[in-house]
Protein backbone atom coordinates (compact mmCIF):
# COMPACT_ATOMS: atom_id res chain seq x y z
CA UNK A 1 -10.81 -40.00 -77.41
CA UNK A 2 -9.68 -36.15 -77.71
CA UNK A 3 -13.23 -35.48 -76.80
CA UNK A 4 -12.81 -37.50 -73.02
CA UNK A 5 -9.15 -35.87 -73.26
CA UNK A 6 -10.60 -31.93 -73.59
CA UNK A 7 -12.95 -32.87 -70.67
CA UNK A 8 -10.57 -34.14 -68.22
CA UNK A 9 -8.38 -30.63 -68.70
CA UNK A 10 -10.93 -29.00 -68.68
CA UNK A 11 -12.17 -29.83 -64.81
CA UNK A 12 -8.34 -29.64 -63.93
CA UNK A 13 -8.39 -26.17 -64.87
CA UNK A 14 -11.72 -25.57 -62.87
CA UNK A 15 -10.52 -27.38 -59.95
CA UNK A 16 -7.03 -25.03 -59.49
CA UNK A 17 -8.82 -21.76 -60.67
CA UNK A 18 -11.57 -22.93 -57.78
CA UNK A 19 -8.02 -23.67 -55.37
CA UNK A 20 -6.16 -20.65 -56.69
CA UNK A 21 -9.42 -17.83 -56.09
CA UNK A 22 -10.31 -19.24 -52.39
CA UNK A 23 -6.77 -18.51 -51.91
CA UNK A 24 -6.49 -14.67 -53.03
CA UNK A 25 -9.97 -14.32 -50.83
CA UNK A 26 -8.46 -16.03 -47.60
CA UNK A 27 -5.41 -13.74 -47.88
CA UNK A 28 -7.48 -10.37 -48.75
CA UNK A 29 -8.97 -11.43 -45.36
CA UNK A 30 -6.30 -11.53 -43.70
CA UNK A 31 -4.94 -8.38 -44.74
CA UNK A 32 -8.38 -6.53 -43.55
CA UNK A 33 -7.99 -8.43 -39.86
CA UNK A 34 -4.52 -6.35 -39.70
CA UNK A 35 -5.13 -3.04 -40.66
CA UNK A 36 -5.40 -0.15 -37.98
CA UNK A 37 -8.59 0.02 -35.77
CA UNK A 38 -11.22 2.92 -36.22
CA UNK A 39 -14.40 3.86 -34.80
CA UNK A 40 -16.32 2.30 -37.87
CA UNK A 41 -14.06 -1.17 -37.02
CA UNK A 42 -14.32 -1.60 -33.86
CA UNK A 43 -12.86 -4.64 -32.30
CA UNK A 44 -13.18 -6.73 -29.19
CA UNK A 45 -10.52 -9.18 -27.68
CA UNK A 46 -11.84 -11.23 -24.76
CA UNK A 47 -9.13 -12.44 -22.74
CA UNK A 48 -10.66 -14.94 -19.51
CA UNK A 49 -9.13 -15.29 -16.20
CA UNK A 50 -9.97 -17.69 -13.55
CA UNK A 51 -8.64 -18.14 -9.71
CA UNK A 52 -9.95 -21.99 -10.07
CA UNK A 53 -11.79 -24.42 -11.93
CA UNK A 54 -9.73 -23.76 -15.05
CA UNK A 55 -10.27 -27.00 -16.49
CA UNK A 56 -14.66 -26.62 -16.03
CA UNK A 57 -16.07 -25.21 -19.40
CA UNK A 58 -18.83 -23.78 -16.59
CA UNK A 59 -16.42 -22.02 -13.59
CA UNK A 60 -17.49 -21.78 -10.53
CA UNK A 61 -16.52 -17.77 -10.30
CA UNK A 62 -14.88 -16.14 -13.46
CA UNK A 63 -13.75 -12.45 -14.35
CA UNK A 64 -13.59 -12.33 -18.11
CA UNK A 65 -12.49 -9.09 -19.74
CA UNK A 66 -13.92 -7.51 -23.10
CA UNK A 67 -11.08 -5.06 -24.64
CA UNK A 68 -12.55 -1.99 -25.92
CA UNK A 69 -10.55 -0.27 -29.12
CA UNK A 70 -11.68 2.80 -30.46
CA UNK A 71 -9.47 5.24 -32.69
CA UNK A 72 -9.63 8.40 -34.08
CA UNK A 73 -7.81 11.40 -35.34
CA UNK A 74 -8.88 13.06 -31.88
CA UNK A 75 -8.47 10.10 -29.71
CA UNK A 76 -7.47 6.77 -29.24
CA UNK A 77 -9.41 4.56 -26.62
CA UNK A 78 -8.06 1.39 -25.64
CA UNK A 79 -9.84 -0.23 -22.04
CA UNK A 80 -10.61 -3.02 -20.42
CA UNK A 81 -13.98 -4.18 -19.04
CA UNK A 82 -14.48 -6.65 -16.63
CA UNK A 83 -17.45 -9.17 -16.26
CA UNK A 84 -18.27 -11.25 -13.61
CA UNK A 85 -19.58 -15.00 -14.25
CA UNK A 86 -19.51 -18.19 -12.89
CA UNK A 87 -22.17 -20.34 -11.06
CA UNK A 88 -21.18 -19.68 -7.67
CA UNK A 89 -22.23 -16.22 -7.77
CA UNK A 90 -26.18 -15.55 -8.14
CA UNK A 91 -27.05 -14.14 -11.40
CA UNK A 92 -29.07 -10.86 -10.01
CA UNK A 93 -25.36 -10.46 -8.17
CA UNK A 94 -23.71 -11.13 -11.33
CA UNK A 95 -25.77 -8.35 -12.95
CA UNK A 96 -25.61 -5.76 -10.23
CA UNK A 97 -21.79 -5.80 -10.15
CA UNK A 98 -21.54 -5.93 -13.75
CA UNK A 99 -23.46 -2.89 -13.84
CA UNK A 100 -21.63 -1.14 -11.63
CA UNK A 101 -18.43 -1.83 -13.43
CA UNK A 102 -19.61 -0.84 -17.11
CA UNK A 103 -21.10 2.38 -15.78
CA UNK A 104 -17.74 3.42 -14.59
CA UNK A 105 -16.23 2.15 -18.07
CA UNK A 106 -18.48 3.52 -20.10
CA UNK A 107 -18.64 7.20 -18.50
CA UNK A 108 -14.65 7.10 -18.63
CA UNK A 109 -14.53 6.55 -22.35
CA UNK A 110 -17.45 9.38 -23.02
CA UNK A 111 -15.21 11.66 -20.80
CA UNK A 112 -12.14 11.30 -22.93
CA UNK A 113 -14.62 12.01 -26.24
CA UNK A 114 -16.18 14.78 -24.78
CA UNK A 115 -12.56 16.48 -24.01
CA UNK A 116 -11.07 15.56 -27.61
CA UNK A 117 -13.93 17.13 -29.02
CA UNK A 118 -13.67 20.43 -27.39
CA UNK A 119 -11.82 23.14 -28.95
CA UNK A 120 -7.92 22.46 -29.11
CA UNK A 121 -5.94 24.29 -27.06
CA UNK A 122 -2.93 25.22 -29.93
CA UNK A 123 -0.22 23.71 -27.21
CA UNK A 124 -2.07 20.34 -27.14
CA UNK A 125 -1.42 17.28 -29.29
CA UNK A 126 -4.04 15.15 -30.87
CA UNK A 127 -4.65 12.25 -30.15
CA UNK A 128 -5.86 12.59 -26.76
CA UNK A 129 -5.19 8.72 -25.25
CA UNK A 130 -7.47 6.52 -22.52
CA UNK A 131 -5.80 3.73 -21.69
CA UNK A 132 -7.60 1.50 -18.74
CA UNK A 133 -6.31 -1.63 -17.27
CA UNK A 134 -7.98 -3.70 -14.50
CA UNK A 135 -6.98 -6.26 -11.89
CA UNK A 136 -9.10 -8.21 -9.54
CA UNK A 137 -8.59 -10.38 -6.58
CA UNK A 138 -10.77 -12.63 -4.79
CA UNK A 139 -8.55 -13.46 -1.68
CA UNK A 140 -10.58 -12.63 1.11
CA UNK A 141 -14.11 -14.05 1.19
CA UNK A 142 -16.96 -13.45 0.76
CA UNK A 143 -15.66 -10.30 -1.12
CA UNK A 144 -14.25 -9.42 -5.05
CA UNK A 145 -12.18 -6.25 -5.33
CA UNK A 146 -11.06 -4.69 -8.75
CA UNK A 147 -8.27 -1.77 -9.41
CA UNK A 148 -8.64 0.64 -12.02
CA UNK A 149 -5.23 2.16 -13.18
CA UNK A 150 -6.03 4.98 -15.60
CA UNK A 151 -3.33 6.47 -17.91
CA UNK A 152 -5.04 9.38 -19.86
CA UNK A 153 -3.97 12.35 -21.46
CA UNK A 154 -6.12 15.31 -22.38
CA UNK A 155 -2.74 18.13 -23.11
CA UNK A 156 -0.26 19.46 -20.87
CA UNK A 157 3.03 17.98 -19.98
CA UNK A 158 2.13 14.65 -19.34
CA UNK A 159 -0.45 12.47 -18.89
CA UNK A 160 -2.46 11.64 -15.71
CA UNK A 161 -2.42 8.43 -13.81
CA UNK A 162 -5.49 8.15 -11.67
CA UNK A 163 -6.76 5.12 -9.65
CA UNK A 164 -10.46 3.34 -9.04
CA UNK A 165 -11.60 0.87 -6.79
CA UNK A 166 -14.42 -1.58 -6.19
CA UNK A 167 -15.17 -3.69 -3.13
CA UNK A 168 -18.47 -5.44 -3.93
CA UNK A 169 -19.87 -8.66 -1.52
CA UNK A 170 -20.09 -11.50 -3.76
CA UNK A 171 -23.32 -12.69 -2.12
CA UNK A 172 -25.85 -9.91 -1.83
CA UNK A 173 -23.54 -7.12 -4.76
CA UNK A 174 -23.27 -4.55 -2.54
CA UNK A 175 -20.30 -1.95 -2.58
CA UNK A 176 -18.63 -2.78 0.55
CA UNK A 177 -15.59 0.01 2.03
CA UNK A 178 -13.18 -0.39 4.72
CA UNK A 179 -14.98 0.94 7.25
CA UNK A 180 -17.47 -1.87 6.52
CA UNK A 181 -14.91 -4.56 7.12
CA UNK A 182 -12.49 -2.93 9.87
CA UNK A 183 -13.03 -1.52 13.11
CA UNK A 184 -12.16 2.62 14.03
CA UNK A 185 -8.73 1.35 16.04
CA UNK A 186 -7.74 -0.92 12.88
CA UNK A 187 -7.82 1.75 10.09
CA UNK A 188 -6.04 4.06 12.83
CA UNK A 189 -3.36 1.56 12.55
CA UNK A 190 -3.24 1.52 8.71
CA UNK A 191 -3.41 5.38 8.85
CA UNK A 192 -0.54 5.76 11.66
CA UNK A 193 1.50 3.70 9.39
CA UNK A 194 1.61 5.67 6.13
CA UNK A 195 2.43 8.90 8.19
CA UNK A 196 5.06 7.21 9.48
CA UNK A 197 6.18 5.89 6.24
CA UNK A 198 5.88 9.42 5.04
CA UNK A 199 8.05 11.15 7.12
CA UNK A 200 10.62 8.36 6.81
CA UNK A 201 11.18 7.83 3.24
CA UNK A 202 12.39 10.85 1.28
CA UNK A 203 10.74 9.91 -2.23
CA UNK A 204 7.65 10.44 -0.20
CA UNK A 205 5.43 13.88 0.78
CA UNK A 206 6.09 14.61 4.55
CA UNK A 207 3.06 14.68 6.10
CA UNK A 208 1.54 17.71 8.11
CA UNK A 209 3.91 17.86 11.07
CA UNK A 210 0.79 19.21 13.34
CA UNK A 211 -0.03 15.44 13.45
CA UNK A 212 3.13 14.64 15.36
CA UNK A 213 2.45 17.84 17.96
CA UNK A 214 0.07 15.62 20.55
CA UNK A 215 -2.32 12.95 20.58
CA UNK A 216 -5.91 15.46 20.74
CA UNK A 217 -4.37 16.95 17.15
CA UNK A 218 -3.04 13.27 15.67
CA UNK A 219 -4.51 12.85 12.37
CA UNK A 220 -6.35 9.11 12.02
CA UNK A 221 -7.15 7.49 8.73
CA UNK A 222 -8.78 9.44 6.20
CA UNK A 223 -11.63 9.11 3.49
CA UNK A 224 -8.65 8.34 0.59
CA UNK A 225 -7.94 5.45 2.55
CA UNK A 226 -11.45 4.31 2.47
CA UNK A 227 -11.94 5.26 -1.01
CA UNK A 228 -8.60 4.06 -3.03
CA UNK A 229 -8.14 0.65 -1.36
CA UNK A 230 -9.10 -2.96 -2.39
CA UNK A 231 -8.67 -6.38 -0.47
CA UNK A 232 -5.79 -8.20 -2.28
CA UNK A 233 -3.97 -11.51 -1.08
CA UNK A 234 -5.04 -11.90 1.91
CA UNK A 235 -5.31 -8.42 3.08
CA UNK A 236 -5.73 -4.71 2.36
CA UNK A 237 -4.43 -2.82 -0.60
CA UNK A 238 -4.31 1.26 -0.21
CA UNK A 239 -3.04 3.09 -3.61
CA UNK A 240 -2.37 6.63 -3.85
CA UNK A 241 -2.19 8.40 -7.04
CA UNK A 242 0.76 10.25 -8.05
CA UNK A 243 1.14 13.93 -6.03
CA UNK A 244 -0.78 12.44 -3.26
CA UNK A 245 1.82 11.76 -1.40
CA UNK A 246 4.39 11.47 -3.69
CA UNK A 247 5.94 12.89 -7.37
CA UNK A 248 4.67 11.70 -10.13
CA UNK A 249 7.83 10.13 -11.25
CA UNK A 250 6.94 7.84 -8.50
CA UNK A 251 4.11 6.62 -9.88
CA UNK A 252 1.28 5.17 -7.68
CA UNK A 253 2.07 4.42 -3.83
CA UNK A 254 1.14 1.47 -2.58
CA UNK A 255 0.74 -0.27 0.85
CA UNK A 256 -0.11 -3.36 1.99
CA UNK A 257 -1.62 -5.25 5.14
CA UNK A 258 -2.26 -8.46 5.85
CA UNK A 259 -5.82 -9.64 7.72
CA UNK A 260 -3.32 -11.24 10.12
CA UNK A 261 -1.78 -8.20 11.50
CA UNK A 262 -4.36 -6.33 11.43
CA UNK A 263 -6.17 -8.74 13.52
CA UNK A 264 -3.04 -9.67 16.28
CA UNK A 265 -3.98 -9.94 19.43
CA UNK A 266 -1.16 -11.66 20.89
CA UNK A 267 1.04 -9.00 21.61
CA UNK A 268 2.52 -8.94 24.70
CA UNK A 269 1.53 -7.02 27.93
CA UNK A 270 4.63 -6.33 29.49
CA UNK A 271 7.87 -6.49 27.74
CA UNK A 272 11.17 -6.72 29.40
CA UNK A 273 14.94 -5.34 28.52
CA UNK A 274 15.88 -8.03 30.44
CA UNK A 275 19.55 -7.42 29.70
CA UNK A 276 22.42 -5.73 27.39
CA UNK A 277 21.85 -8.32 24.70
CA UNK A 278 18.27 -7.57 24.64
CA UNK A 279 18.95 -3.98 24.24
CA UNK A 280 21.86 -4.32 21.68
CA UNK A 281 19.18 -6.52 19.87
CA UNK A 282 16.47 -3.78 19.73
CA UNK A 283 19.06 -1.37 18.90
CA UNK A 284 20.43 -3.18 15.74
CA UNK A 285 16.85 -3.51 14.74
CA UNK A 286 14.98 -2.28 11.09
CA UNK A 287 11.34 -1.18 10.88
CA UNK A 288 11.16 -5.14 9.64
CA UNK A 289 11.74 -6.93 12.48
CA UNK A 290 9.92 -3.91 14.82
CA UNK A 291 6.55 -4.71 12.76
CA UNK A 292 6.84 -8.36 12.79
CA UNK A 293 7.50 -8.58 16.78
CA UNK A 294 5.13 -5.50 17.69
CA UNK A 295 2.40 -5.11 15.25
CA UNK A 296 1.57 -1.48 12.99
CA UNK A 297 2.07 1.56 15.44
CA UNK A 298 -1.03 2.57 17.68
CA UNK A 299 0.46 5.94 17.74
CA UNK A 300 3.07 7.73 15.76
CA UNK A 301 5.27 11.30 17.30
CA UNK A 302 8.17 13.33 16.49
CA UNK A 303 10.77 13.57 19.19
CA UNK A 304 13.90 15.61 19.19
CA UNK A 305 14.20 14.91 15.91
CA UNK A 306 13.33 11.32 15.60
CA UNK A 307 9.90 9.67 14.95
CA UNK A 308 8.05 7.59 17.39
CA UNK A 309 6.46 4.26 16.37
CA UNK A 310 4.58 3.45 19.49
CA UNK A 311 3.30 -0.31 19.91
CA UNK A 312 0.65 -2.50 21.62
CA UNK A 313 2.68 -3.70 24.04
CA UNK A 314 4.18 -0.19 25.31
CA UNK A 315 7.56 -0.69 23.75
CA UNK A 316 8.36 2.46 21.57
CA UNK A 317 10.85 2.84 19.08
CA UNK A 318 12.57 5.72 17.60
CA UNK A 319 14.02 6.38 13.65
CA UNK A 320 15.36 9.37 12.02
CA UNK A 321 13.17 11.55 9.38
CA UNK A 322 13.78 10.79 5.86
CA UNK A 323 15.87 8.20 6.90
CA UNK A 324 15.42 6.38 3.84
CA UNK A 325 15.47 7.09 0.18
CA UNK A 326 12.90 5.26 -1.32
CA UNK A 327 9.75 3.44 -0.09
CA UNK A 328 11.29 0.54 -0.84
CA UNK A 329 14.01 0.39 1.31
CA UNK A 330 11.50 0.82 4.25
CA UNK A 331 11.93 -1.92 5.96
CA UNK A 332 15.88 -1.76 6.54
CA UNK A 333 15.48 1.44 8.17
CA UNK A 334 17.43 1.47 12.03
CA UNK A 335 15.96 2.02 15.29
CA UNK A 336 17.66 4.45 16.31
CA UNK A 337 16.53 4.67 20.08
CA UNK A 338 14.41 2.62 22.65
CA UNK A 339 11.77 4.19 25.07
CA UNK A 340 9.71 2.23 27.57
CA UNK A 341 6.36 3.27 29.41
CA UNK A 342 5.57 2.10 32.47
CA UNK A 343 4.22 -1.43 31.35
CA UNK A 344 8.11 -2.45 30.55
CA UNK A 345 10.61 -3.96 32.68
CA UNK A 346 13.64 -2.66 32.75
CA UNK A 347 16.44 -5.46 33.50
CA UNK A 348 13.88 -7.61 35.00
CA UNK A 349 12.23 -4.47 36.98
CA UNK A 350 8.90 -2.97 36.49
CA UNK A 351 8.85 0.72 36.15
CA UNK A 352 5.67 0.99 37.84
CA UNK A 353 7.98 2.48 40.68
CA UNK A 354 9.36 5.92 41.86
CA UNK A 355 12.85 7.05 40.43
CA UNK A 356 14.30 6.93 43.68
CA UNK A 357 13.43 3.14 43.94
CA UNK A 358 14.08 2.17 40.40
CA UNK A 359 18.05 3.51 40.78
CA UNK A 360 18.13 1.77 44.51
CA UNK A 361 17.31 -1.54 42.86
CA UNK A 362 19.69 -0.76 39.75
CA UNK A 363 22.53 -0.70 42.15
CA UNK A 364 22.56 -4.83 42.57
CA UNK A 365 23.12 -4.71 38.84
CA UNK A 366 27.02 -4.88 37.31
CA UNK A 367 25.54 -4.02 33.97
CA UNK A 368 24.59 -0.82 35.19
CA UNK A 369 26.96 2.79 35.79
CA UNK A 370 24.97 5.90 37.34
CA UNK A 371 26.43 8.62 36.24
CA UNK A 372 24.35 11.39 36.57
CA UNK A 373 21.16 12.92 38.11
CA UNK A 374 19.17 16.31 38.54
CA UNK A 375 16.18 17.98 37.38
CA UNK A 376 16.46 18.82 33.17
CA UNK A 377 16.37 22.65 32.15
CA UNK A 378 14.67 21.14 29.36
CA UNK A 379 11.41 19.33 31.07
CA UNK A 380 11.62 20.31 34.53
CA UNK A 381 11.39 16.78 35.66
CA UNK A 382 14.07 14.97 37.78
CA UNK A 383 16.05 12.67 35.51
CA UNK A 384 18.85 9.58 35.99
CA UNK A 385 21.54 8.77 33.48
CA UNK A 386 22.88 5.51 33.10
CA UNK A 387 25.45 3.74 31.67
CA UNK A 388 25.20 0.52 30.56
CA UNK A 389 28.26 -0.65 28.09
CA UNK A 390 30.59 1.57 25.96
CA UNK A 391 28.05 4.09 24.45
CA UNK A 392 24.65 2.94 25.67
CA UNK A 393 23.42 4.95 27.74
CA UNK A 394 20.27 4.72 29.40
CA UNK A 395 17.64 8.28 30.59
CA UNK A 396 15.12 7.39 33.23
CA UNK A 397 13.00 10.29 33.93
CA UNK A 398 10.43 10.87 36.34
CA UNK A 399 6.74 12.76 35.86
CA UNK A 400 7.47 15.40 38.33
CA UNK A 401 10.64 17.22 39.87
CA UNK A 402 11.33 14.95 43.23
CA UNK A 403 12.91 11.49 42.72
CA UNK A 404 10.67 10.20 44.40
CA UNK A 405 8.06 10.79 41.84
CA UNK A 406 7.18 7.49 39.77
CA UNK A 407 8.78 6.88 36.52
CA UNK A 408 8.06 8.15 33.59
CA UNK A 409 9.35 6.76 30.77
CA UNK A 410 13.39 5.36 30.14
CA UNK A 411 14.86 6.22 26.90
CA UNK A 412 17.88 4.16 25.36
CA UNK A 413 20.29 4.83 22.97
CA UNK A 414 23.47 4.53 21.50
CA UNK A 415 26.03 7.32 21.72
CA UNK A 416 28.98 8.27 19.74
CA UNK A 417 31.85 6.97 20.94
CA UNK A 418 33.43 9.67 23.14
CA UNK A 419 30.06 11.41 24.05
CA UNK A 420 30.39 12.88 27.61
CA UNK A 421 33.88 11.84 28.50
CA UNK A 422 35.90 14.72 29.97
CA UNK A 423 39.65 14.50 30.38
């Protein structure tokens, strides 16, 4: 009996010191998973994201992204890859893009080593950092775009914040770029549109003004347009890195257009001021409404002070420099004047006509108060003030010295109260 009693403790006590030691191991594990990263414990996260078929162990087209941790007393890496998969895409595709994308990875992180192993400068502080993030999009077929945002530092001040991107065509792999994708007069559009933006928001780097002096010197789109943009939702992304075009506190401009606008056709022909509430409509107007109605500028000028955002349909509109502190606040920035060329109608009237005959028809008009007329000192051509309620006042100017030279263009704006009165 105390025999069957010593065995029966006996396997207890084998049975918790078997419990108790799996224990200690488990936790000792544990304790290793959460210690700090180095170069001889390298880890790797993968983190998946998928634009559809999230619920299919096999997706039809997947990005998955391997994180990359690397540590040192000289440097600390921390990056994301990105790999394509999925069974929509061919596999030779798969690979080529894949490629592509680790090269760029790879010769990023060997850049940062080969820095942090040079000699120190004694102002510099160790550990020099890489930090790489990624984001893809997959909007606009038959194409997959993905934006490197680089945060490094290698000494100095600060640390740099630099910007990659890749266009590739999902179905043959190739690197595609703008020009690829949009025609001359399109990316002259998306170019005309960030000068403008330039000169109108303050946070932002004027651009050269030589590009507002006449249409043979305008400055189109350039190659970092080409080179720093990516299609997202729908459209086309265009990223500038920090002193660019703006400060680095501003981090990394970024502008947007849609497929949509880019490919309008429907503007108008000939628009018409048809009357005062047109005009008082226009002239209440923000850069908003002007780019919804009209489209991105076809041309952009400076004019006595004011910048010109020219349209399709002939309608131009005028807003103050630096009119706006920030980039985004943009859109609410006011027209501040109206001009017309001659494919607009002016109260119902082409101005496909002479001066002389444009202020004869005028005349039938109540709206309407001539109240002056002569040749300017300033252009030399023969010019017609209007008035057409309280402080809108309209310029119709010819493109010679007689009258009865045909228009040239009629400029609109509002006036301080006050402006021109005599007592």
């Amino acid at each position: 009996m105390f025999k069957r009693i010593l065995a029966i403790f006996s396997m207890l006590v084998l049975i918790l010191s078997s419990f108790y030691g799996c224990t200690s191991i488990r936790t000792k594990r544990d304790e290793i998973g959460k210690t700090k990263t180095t170069i001889s414990q390298k880890t790797e996260q993968i983190s998946k994201h998928s634009n559809k078929n999230k619920g299919s162990n096999k997706p039809a087209l997947d990005v998955v992204f391997e994180r990359i941790y690397q540590a040192t007393d000289k440097y600390e890496i921390d990056v994301l890859l990105p790999k394509v998969t999925g069974s929509e895409v061919k596999k030779e595709v798969c690979e080529k893009i894949n490629f592509i994308l680790k090269r760029y990875v790879e010769q990023e992180i060997e850049g940062i080593k080969a820095i942090a192993n040079e000699q120190k400068n004694e102002l510099d502080f160790y550990p020099y950092t890489l930090h790489l993030k990624c984001e893809w999009d997959k909007s606009v077929s038959p194409y997959i775009s993905f934006l490197f945002e680089e945060d490094s530092y290698t000494g100095g001040a600060h640390d740099l914040i630099r910007v990659k991107t890749f266009n590739f065509d999902l179905e043959t792999g190739r690197e595609v770029k703008l020009n690829d994708v949009l025609s001359t007069e399109q990316l002259n559009w998306i170019g005309n549109y960030i000068l403008f933006a330039r000169a109108l928001c303050k946070d932002l780097d004027d651009p050269p003004y030589e590009v507002f002096w006449g249409q043979e010197k305008q400055v189109t789109y350039d190659e970092y347009i080409l080179n720093s943009s990516i299609f997202k939702n729908g459209g086309i992304l265009v990223c500038y890195e920090p002193y660019v075009i703006g400060s680095f506190a501003r981090g990394i401009v970024r502008f947007w257009f849609s497929f949509d606008e880019l490919n309008r056709k429907e503007i108008e022909k000939s628009v018409d001021l048809k009357d005062l509430d047109t005009i008082e409509e226009w002239l209440d107007a923000n850069l908003n409404k002007v780019r919804k109605e009209y489209g991105l500028p076809v041309k952009v000028y400076s004019y006595e002070g004011g910048l010109l955002y020219y349209t399709k349909s002939g309608l131009i509109f005028s807003f103050s420099f630096n009119s706006i502190d920030s980039l985004e606040s943009i859109n609410n920035a006011q027209v501040f004047s109206i001009m017309g060329s001659d494919t607009v109608k002016f109260f119902g009237i082409p101005l496909e006509i002479s001066v002389s005959e444009l202020v004869r028809k005028l005349k039938s008009i109540s709206e309407i108060k001539k109240i002056d007329e002569g040749i300017s000192e300033e252009s030399g051509c023969y010019t017609v003030t209007c008035e057409l309620d309280g402080n809108i006042k309209a310029y119709i100017e010819s493109k010679g010295a007689d009258k009865s030279s045909n228009v040239g263009y009629i400029l609109i704006k509002r006036e301080p109260y006050g402006y021109g009165q005599t007592n």
